[in-house]
Protein backbone atom coordinates (compact mmCIF):
# COMPACT_ATOMS: atom_id res chain seq x y z
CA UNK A 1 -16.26 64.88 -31.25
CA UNK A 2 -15.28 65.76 -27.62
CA UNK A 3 -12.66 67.24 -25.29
CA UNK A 4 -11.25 63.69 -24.67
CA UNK A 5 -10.68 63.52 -29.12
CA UNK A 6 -9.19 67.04 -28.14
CA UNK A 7 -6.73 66.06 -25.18
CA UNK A 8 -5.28 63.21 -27.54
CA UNK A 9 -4.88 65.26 -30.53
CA UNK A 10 -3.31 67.92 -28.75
CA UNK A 11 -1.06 65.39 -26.52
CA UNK A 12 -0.36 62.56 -28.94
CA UNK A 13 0.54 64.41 -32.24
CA UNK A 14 1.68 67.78 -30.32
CA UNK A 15 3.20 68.63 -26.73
CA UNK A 16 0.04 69.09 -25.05
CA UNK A 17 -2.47 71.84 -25.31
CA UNK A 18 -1.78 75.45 -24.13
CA UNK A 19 -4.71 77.30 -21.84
CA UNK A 20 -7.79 77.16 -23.76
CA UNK A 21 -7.16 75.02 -26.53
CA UNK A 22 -8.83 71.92 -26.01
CA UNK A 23 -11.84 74.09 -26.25
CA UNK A 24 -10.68 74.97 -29.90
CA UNK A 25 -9.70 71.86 -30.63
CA UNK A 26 -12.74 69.88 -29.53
CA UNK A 27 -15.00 70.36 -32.48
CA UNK A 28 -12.57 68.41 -34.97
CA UNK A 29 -9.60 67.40 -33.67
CA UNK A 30 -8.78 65.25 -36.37
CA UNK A 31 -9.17 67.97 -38.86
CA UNK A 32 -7.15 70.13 -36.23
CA UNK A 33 -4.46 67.62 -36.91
CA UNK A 34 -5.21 67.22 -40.73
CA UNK A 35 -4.81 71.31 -40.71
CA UNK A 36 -1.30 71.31 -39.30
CA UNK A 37 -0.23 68.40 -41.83
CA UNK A 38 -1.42 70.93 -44.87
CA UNK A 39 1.10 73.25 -44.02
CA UNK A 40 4.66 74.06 -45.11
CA UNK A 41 7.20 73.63 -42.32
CA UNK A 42 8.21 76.19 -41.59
CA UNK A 43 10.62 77.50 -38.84
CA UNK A 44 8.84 78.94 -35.86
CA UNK A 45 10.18 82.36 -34.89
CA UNK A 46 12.52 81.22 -31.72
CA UNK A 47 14.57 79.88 -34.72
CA UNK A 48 14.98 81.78 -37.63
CA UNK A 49 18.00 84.13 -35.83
CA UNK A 50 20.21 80.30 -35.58
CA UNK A 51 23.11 80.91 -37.63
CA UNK A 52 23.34 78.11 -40.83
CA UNK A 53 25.12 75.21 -40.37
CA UNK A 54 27.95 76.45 -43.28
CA UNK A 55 29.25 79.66 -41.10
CA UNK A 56 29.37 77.32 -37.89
CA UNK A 57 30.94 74.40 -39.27
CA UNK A 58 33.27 76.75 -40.90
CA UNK A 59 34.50 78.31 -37.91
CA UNK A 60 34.77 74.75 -36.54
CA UNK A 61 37.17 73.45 -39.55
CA UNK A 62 39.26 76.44 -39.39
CA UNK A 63 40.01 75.86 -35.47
CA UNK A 64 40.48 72.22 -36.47
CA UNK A 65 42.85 72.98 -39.11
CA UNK A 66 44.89 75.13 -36.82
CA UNK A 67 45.24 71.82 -34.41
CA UNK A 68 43.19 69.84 -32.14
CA UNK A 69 44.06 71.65 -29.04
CA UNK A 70 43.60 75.13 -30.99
CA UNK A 71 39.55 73.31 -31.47
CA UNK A 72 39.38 71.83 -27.56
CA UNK A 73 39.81 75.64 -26.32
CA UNK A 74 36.93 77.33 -28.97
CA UNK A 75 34.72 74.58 -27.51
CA UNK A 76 35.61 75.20 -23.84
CA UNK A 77 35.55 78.95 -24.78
CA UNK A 78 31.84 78.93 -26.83
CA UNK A 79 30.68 75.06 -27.03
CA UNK A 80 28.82 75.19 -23.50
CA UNK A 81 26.83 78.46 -24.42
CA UNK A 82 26.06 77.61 -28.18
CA UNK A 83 24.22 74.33 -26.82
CA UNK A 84 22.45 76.35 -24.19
CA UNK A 85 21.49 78.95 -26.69
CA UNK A 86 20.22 76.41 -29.31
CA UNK A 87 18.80 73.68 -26.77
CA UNK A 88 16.81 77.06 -25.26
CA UNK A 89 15.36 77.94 -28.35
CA UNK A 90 14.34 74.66 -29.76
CA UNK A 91 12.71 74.17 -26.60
CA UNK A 92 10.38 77.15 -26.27
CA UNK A 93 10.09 77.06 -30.14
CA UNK A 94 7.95 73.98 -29.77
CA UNK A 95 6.25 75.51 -26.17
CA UNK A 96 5.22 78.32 -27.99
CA UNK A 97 4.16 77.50 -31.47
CA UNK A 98 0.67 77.03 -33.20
CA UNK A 99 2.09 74.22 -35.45
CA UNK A 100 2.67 71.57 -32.57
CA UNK A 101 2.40 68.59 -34.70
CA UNK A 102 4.74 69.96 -37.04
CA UNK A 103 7.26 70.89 -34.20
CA UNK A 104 6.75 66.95 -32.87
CA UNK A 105 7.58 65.42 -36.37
CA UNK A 106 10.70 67.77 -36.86
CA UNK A 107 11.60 65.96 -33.14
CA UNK A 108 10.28 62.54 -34.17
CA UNK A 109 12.54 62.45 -37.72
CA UNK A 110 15.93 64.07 -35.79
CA UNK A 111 15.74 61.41 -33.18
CA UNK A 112 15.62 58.81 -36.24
CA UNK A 113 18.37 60.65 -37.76
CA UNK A 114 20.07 61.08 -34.34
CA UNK A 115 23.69 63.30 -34.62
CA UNK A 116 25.20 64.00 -31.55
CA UNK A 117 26.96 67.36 -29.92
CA UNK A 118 28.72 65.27 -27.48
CA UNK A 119 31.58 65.43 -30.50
CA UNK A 120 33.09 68.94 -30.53
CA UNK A 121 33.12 68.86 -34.40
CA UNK A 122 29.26 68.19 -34.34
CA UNK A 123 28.38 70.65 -31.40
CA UNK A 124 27.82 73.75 -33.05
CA UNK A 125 25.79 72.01 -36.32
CA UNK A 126 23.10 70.11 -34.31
CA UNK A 127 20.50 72.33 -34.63
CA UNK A 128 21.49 73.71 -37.75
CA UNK A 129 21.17 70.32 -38.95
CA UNK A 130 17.76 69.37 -37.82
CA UNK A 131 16.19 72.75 -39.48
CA UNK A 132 18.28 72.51 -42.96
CA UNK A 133 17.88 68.27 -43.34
CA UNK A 134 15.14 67.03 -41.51
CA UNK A 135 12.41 69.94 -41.27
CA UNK A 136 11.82 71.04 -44.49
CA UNK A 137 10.90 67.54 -45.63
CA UNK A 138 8.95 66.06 -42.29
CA UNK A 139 6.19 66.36 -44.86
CA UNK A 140 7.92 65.51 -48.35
CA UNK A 141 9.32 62.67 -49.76
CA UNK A 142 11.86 60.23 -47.57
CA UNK A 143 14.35 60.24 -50.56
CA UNK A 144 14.51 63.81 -50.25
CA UNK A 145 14.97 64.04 -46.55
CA UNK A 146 17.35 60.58 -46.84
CA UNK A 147 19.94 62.48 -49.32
CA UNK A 148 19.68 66.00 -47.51
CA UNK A 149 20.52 64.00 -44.14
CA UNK A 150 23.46 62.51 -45.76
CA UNK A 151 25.18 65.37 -47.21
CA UNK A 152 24.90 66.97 -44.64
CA UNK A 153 28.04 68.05 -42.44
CA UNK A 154 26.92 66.97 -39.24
CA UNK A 155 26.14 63.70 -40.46
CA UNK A 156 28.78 63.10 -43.00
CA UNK A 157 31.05 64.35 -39.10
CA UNK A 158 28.83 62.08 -36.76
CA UNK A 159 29.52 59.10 -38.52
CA UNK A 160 32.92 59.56 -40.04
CA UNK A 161 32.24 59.55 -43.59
CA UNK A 162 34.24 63.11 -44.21
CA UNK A 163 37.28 61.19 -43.38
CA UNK A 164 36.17 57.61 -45.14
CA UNK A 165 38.57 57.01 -48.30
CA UNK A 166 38.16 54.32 -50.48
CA UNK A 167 41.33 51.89 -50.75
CA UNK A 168 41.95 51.69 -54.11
CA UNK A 169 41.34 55.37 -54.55
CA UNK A 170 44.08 57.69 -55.94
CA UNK A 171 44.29 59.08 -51.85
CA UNK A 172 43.96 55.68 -50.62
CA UNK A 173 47.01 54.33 -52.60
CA UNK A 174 48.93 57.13 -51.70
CA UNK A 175 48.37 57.83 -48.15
CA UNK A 176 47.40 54.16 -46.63
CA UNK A 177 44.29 55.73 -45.67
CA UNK A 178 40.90 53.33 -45.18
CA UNK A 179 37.44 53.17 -45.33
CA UNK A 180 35.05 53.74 -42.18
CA UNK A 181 32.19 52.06 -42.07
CA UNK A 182 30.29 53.88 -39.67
CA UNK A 183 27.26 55.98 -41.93
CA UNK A 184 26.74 53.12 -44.30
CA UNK A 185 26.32 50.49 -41.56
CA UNK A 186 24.05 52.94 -39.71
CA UNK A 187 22.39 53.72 -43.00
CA UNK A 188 21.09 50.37 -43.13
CA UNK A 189 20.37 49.38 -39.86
CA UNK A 190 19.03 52.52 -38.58
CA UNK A 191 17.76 55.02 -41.43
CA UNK A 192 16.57 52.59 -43.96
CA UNK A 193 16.61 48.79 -44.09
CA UNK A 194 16.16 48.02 -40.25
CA UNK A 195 18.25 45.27 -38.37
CA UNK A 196 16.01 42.95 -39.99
CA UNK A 197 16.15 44.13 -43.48
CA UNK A 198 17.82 41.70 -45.14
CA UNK A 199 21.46 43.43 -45.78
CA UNK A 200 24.88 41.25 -45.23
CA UNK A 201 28.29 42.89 -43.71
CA UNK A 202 29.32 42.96 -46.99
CA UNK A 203 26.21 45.17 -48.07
CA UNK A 204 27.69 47.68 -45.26
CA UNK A 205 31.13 47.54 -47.05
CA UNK A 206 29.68 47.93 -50.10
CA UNK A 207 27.56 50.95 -49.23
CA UNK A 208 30.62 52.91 -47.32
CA UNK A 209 32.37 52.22 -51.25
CA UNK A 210 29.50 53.98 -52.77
CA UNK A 211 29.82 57.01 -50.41
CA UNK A 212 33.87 57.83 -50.21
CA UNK A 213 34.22 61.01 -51.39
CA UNK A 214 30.99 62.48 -49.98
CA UNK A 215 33.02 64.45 -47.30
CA UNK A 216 33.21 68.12 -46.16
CA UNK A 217 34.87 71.40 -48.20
CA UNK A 218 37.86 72.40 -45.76
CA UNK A 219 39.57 76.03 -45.00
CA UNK A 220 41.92 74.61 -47.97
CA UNK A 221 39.59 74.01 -50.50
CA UNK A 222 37.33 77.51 -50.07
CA UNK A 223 34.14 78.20 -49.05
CA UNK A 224 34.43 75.52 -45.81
CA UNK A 225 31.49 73.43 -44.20
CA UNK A 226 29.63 72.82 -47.54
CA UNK A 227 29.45 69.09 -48.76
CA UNK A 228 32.26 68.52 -51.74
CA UNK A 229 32.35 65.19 -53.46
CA UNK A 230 35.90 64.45 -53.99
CA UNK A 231 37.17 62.58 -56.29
CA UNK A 232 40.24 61.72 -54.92
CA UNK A 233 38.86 59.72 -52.39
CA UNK A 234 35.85 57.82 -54.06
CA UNK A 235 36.36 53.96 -54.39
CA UNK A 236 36.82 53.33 -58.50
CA UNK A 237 34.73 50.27 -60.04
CA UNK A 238 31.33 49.09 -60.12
CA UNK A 239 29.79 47.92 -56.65
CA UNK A 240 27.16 45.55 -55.75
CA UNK A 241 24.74 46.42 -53.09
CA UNK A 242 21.68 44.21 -52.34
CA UNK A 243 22.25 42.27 -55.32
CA UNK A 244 22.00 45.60 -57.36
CA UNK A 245 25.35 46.30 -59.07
CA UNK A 246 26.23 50.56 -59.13
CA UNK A 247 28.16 51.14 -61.95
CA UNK A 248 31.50 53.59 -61.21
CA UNK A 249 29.35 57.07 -61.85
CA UNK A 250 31.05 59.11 -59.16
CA UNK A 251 28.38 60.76 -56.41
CA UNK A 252 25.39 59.76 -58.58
CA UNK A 253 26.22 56.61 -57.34
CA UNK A 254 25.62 57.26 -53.33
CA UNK A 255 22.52 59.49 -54.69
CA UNK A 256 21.14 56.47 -56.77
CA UNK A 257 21.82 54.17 -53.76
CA UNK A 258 20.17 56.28 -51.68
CA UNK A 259 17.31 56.36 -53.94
CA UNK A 260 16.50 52.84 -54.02
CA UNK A 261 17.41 52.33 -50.07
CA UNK A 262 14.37 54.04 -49.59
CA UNK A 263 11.84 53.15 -52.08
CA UNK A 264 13.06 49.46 -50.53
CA UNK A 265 9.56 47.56 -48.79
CA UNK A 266 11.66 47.27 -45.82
CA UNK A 267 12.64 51.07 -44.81
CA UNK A 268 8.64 50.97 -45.54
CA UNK A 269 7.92 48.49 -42.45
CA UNK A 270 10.74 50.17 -40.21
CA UNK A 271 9.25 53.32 -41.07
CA UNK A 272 5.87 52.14 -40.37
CA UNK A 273 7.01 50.14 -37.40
CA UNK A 274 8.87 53.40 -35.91
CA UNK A 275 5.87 55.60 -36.51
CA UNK A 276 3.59 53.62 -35.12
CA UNK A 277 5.37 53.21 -32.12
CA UNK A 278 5.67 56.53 -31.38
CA UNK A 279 1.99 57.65 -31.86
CA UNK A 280 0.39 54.55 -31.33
CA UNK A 281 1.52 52.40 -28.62
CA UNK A 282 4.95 50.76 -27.70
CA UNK A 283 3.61 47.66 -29.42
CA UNK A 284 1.89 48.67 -32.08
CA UNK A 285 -1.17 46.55 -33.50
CA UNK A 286 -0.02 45.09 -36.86
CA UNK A 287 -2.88 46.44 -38.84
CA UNK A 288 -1.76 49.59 -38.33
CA UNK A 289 1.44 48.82 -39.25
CA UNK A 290 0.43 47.40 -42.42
CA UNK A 291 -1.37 50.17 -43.58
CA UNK A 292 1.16 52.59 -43.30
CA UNK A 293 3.80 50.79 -44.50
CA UNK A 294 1.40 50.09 -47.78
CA UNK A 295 1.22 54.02 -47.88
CA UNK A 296 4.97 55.10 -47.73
CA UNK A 297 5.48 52.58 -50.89
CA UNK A 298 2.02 53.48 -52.79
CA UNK A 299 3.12 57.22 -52.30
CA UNK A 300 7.27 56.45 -52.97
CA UNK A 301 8.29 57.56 -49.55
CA UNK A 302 5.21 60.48 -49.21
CA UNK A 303 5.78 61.27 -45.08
CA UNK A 304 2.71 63.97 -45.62
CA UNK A 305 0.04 61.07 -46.80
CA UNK A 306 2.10 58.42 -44.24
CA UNK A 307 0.92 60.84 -41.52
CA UNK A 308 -2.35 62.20 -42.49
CA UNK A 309 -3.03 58.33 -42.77
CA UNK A 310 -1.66 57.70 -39.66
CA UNK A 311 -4.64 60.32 -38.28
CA UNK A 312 -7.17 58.31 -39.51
CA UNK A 313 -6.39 55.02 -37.35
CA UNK A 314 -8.81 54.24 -34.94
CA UNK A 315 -6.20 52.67 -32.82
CA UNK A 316 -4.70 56.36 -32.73
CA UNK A 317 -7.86 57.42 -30.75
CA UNK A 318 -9.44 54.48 -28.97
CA UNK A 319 -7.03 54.86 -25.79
CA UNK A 320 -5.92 58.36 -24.38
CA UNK A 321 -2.90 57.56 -22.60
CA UNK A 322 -0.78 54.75 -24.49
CA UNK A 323 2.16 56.42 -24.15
CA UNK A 324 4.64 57.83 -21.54
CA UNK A 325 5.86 60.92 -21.56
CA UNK A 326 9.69 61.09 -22.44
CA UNK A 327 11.37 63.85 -20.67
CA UNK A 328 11.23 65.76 -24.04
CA UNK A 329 7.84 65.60 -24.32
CA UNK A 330 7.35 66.31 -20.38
CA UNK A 331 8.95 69.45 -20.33
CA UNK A 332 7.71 71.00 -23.33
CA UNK A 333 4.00 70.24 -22.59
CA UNK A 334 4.59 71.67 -18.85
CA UNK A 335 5.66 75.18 -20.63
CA UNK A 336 2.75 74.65 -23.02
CA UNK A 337 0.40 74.11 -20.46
CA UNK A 338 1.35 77.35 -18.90
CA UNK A 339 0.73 79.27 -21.84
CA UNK A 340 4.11 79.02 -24.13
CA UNK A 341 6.63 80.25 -21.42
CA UNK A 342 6.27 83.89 -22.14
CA UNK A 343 9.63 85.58 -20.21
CA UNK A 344 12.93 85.85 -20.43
CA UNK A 345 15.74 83.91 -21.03
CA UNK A 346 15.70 82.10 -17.94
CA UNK A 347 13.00 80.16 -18.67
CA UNK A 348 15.25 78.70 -21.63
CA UNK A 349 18.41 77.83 -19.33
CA UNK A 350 16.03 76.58 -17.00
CA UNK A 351 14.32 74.15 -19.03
CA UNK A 352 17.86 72.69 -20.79
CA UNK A 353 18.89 71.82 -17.47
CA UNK A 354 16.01 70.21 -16.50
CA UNK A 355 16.50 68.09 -19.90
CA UNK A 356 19.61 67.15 -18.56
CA UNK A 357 18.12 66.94 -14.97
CA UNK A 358 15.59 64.11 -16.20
CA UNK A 359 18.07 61.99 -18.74
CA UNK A 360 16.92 63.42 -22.30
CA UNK A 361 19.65 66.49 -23.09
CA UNK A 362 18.61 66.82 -27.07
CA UNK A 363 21.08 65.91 -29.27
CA UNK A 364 23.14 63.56 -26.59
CA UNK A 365 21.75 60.47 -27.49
CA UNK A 366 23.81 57.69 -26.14
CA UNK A 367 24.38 56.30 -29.62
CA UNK A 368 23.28 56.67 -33.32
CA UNK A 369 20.16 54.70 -32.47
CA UNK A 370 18.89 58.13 -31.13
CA UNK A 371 17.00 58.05 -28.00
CA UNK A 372 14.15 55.39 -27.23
CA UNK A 373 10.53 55.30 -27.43
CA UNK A 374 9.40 53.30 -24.80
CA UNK A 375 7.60 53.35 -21.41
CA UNK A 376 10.53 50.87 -20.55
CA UNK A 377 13.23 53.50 -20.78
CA UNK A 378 12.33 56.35 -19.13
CA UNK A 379 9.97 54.74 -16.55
CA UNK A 380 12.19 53.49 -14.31
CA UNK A 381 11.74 53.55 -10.35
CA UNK A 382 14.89 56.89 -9.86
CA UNK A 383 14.13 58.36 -13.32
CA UNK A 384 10.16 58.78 -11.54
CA UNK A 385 11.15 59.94 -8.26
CA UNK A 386 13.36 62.48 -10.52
CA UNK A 387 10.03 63.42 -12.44
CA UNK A 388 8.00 63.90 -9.19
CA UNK A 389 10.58 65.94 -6.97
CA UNK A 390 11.30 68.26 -10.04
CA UNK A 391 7.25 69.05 -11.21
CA UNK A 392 7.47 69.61 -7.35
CA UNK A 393 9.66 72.48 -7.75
CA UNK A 394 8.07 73.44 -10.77
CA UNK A 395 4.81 74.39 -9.09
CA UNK A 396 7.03 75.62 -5.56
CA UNK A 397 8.59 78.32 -8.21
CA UNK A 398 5.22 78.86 -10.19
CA UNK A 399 3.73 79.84 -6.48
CA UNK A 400 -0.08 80.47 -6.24
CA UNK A 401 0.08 82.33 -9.53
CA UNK A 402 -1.94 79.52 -11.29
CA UNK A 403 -5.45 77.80 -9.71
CA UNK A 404 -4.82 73.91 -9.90
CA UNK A 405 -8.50 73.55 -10.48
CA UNK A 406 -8.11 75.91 -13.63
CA UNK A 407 -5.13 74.35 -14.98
CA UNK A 408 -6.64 70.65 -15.01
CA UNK A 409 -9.41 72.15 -16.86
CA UNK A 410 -7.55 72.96 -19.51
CA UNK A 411 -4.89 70.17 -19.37
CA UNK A 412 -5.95 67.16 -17.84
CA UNK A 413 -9.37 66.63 -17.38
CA UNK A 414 -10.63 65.17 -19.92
CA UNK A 415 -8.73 61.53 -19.60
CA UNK A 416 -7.69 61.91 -15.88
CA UNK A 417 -9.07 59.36 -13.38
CA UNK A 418 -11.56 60.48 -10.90
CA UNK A 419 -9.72 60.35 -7.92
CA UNK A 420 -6.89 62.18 -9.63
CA UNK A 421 -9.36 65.03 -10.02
CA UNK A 422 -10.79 64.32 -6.09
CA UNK A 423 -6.88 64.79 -5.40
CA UNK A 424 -6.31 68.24 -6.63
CA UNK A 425 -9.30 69.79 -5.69
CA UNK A 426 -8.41 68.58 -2.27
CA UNK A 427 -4.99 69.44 -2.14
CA UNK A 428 -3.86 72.00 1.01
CA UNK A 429 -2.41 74.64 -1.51
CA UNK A 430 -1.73 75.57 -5.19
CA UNK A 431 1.54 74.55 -4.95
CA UNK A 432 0.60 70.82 -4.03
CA UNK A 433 -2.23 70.92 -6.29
CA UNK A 434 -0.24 71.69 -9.01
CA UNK A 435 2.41 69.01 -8.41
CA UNK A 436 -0.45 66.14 -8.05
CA UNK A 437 -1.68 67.30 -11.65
CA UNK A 438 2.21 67.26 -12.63
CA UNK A 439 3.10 63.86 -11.00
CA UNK A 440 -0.24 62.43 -12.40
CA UNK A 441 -0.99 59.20 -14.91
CA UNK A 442 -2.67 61.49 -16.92
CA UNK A 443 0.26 64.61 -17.37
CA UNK A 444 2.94 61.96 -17.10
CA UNK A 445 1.41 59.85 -20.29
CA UNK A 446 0.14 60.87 -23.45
């Protein structure tokens, strides 16, 4: 194997490698990967100390329930430094941990599930979400992840299904309340099926039937910000989803759904297709495709042997720089190439607002979709000159304290273009050395 094996390991299935590592890496860097994939996820350090999303979405309900104005203030008062604080740590969580590839598929799978803190209700469960649903099964089965996802209170707030009541329901005759469509619709189009999966409107209807009553315990009810199936609100009768007919069995009916939404063969492809994408190239070659999509439904929905499969695709390692960078993935291999951001809390702040500086403030995704995974979207001409005049002032702050020549040794090198390399080493200072190697093909792609 070789440092170039090395420098796409490190950059395609982590953030990029930290000083030194290619050197580790370069003996195996598939089984460096494989290694990583072994492993239980588990939260890195920077996150054990974030509250669980029950005591914050508590405290959220009981503001609520006191009025909407009484919920504005808490979020003018604490919203803007609970995003900081979580943004901060997820960020140098993934700068400074061993388990990079773990750390990119807990990003990968939240951007699939995408919830959004630019609702107040949501704000202060983001995070909390993406470490209680999505990363303790980035390496378990889909149906678990799927269901955990769902009942989940950022989700079930995201997408309106807390406050979804079925119309023939003992609430729904009663009150004149209705059914949102929002999760199921997403659900389909988004966490499962695909656009192209083969579901009707009326599959959507039928699906947001299925799940009233999966809603959120309020300051009323006790214990607040768990997941409560109610009763009250669920839709009575059998439905009939995908030509499959649930019989009325309360929430094992959404949990049987659920079940069979994603043993379906196409979540398989969209999973595939989606995967692919992001570690492969923006158009993927179909072979690949194939041959994960044939794993997730040999396995029933196994995301450890999708991805350990996914490692053994030549098309994974016959081209070092497929993929660009998303501002994400820019930032976080920047404080990984400078050893994991060691220092204070500044380096946090500084690196959400540089997140929001370059388009990609995590969990703002302009809609359920999540945020995209093409060169397309975050190439643009202004979202580059943004990249260049900010890894300027990157290396203007980091000063003379790092050699450029250094640092391209253990970044860079191995896939950068010669005159890239002639650049550097020529460049009048450290400072403009250091924003070349920033600004370059080969830092801006992975």
């Amino acid at each position: 194997m070789s440092r170039r094996d090395a420098a796409i390991a490190a950059g395609r299935f982590g953030y990029g490698p930290k000083p030194g590592e290619l050197d580790q890496i370069a003996s195996d860097p598939r089984g460096w990967v494989i290694e990583q994939l072994s492993k239980t996820p588990e939260r890195p350090e920077g996150l054990r100390a974030i509250p669980d999303s029950v005591d914050r979405a508590a405290q959220v309900l009981v503001a609520l329930n006191q009025g909407a104005d009484n919920l504005a203030q808490m979020m003018r008062q604490e919203g803007r430094r609970i995003y900081i604080s979580d943004v901060a740590a997820r960020t140098l969580a993934a700068a400074r941990t061993e388990d990079a590839v773990i750390e990119r598929l807990v990003h990968f799978w939240s951007n699939h599930f995408t919830v959004s803190a630019s609702r107040p209700i949501v704000l202060p469960v983001a995070l909390p979400f993406e470490q209680e649903a999505i990363r303790p099964h980035v390496l378990g089965r889909f149906t678990d992840m799927l269901l955990a996802v769902v009942r989940h209170p950022a989700m079930l707030a995201y997408l309106d299904n807390a406050v979804s009541v079925g119309p023939n329901s003992w609430a729904g005759r009663r009150r004149d309340r209705g059914l949102n469509e929002n999760l199921a619709r997403e659900i389909l189009e988004l966490h499962t099926l695909g656009v192209d999966g083969g579901y009707t409107q009326d599959d959507v209807r039928q699906l947001a039937l299925i799940l009233t009553g999966w809603t959120v315990r309020r300051p009323q009810d006790g214990d607040p910000g768990r997941f409560r199936f109610l009763p009250a609100i669920h839709e009575p009768g059998d439905k009939r989803l995908l030509g499959v007919v649930y019989a009325e069995d309360g929430q094992a009916e959404g949990e049987r759904a659920l079940a069979d939404l994603a043993r379906h063969p196409s979540t398989a492809r969209h999973i595939a297709v989606k995967l692919a994408r992001h570690f492969i190239a923006d158009q993927p070659p179909g072979a690949a495709v194939d041959r994960l999509a044939a794993v997730f439904q040999a396995t029933d929905g196994d995301l450890g042997a999708v991805s350990r499969e996914l490692v053994q695709i030549d098309a994974v390692w016959a081209d070092p720089l497929p993929k660009f960078k998303s501002p994400n993935d820019l930032v976080i291999s920047i404080l990984r190439s400078m050893g994991g951001a060691p220092g204070n809390s500044e380096v946090g702040t500084g690196a959400v607002a540089s997140l929001d500086m370059l388009g990609q403030a995590p969990f703002t995704a302009p809609s359920p979709a999540g945020w995209p995974d093409t060169a397309e979207a975050w190439a643009t001409p202004e979202a580059m000159v943004r990249r260049v005049e900010w890894g300027l002032e990157v290396a203007q702050r980091i000063g003379g304290s790092i050699d450029p020549r250094r640092f391209v040794d253990w970044t860079i090198a191995p896939v950068a273009a010669d005159d890239t390399l002639i650049a550097i080493d020529r460049a009048p200072s450290a400072e403009e050395g250091l924003a070349l190697a920033f600004a370059s093909p080969a830092f801006q792609r992975r």
